[in-house]
C-alpha atoms as a PDB file:
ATOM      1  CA  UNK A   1     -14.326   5.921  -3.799  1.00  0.00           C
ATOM      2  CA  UNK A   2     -10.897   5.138  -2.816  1.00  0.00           C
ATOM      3  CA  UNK A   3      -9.583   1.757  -1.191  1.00  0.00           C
ATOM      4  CA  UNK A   4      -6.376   1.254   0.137  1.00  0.00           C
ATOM      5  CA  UNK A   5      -4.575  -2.136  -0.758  1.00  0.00           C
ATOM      6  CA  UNK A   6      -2.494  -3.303   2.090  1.00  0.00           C
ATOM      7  CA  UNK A   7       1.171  -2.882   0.677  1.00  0.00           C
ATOM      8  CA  UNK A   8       4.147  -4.351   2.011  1.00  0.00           C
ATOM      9  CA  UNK A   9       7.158  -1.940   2.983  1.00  0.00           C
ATOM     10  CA  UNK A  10      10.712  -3.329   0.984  1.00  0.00           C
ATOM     11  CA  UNK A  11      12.894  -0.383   1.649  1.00  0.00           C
ATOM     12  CA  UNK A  12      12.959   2.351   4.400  1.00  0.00           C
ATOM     13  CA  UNK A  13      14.763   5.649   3.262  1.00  0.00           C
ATOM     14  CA  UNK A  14      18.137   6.763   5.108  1.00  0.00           C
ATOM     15  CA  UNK A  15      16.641  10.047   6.834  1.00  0.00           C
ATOM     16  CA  UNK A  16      12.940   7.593   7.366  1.00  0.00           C
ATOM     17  CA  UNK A  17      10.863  10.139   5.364  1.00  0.00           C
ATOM     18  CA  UNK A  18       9.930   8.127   2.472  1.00  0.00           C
ATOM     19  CA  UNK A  19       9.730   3.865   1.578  1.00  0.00           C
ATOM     20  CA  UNK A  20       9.270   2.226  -0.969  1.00  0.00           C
ATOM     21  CA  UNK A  21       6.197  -0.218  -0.775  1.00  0.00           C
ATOM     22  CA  UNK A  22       5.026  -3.486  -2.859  1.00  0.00           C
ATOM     23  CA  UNK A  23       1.050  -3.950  -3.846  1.00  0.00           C
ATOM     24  CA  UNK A  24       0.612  -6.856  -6.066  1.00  0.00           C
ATOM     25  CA  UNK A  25       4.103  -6.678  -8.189  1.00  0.00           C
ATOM     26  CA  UNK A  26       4.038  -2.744  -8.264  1.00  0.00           C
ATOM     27  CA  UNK A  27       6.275  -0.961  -6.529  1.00  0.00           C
ATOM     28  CA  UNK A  28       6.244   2.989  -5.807  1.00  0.00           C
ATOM     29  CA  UNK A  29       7.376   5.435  -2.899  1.00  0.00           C
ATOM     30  CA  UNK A  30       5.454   6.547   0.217  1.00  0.00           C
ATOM     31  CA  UNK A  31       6.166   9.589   2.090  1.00  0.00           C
ATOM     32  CA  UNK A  32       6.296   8.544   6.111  1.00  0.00           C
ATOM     33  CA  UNK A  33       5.123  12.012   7.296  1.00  0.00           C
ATOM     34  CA  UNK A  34       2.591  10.621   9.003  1.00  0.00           C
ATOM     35  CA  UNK A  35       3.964   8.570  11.026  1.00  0.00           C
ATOM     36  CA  UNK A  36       6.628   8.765  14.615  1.00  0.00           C
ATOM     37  CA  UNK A  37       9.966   7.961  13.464  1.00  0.00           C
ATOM     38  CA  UNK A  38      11.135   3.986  13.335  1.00  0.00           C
ATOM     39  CA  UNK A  39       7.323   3.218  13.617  1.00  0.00           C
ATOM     40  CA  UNK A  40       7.703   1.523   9.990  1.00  0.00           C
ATOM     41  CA  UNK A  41      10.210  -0.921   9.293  1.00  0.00           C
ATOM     42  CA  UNK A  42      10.987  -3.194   6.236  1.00  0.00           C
ATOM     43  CA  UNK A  43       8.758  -6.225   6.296  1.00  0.00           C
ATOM     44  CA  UNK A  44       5.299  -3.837   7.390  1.00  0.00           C
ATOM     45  CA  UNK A  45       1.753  -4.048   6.109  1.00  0.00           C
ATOM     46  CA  UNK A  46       0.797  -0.319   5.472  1.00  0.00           C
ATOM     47  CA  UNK A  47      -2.128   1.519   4.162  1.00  0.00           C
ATOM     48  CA  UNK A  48      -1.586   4.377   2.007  1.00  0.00           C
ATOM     49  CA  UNK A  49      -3.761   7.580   1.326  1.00  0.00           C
ATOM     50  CA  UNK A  50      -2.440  10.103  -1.626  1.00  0.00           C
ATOM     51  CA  UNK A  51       1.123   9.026  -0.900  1.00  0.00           C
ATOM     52  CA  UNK A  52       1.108   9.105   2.444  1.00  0.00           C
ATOM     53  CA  UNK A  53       1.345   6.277   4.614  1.00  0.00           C
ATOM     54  CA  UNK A  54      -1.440   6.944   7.074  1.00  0.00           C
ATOM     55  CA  UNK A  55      -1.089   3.363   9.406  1.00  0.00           C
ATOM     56  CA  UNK A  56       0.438   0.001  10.051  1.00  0.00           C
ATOM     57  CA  UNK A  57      -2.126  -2.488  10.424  1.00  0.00           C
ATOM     58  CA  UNK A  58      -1.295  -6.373  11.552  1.00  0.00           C
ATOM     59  CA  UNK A  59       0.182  -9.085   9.176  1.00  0.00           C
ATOM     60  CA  UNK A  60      -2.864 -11.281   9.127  1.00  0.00           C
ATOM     61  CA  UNK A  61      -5.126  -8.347   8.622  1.00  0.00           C
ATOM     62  CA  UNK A  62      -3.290  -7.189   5.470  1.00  0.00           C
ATOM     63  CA  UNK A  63      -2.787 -10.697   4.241  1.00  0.00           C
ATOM     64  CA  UNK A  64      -7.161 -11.663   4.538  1.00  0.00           C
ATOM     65  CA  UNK A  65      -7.509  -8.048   2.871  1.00  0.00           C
ATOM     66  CA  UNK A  66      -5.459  -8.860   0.163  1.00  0.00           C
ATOM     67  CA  UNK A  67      -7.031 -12.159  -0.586  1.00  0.00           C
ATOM     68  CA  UNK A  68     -10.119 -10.619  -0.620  1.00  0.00           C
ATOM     69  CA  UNK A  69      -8.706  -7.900  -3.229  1.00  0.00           C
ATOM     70  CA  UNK A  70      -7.735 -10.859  -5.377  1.00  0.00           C
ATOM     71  CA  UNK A  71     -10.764 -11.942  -5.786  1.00  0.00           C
ATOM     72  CA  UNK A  72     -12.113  -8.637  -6.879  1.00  0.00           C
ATOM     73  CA  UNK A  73      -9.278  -8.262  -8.854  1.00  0.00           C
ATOM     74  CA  UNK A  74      -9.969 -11.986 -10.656  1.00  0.00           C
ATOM     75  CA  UNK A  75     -13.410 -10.617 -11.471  1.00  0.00           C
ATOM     76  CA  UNK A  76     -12.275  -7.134 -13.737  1.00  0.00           C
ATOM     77  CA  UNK A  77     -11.131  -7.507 -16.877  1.00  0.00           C
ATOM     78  CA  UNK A  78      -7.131  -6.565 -17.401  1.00  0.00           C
ATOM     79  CA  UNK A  79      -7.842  -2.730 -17.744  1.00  0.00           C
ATOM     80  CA  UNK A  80      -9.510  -2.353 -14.820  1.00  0.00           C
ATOM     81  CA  UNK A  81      -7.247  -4.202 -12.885  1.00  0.00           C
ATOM     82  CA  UNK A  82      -4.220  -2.092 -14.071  1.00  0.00           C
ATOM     83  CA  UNK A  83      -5.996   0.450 -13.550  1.00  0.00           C
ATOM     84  CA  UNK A  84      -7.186  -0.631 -10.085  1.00  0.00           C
ATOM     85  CA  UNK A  85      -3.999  -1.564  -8.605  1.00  0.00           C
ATOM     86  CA  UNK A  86      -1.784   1.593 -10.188  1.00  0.00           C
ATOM     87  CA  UNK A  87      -4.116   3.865  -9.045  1.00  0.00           C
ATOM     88  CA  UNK A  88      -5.845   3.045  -6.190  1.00  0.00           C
ATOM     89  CA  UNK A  89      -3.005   4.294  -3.525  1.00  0.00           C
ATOM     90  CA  UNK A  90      -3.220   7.510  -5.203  1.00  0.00           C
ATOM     91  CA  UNK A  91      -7.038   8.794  -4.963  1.00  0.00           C
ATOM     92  CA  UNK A  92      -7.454  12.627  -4.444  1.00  0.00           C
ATOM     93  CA  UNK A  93     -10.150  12.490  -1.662  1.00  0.00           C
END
């Protein structure tokens, strides 16, 4: 099963095809493909599927959905956190 963490968007590319995006202290690239042009700005909640940014979704959303992944998180031992928040943008379907 793959879950998408809300992550926060910290840098936009020049030509708005890619951004860089923050989920619990990791940070990795998005491609913006998906979405209209100047939809996404710096400062967004996003939700990402297999590198692609697939929507925004409201502040207060993405903040309750991340406390609730913290306390999933809280209950994994370190492994499977790591493993959880590395990995779980990038599920293949």
């Amino acid at each position: 099963m793959c879950l998408s963490i809300p992550s926060k968007v910290i840098e936009v590319s020049d030509d708005k095809l890619m951004c860089k995006v923050e989920t619990f202290g990791v940070v990795r690239e998005a491609n913006l493909m998906m979405m209209q042009e100047d939809e996404v700005k710096v400062g967004d909640y996003v939700l990402i599927h297999i590198g692609f940014v697939m929507n925004k979704i409201d502040e207060t959303e993405a903040l309750a959905s991340i406390e609730t992944y913290k306390e999933v998180l809280e209950a994994m031992d370190e492994a499977e956190r790591q493993r959880a928040i590395i990995e779980g943008d990038n599920c293949a379907g």
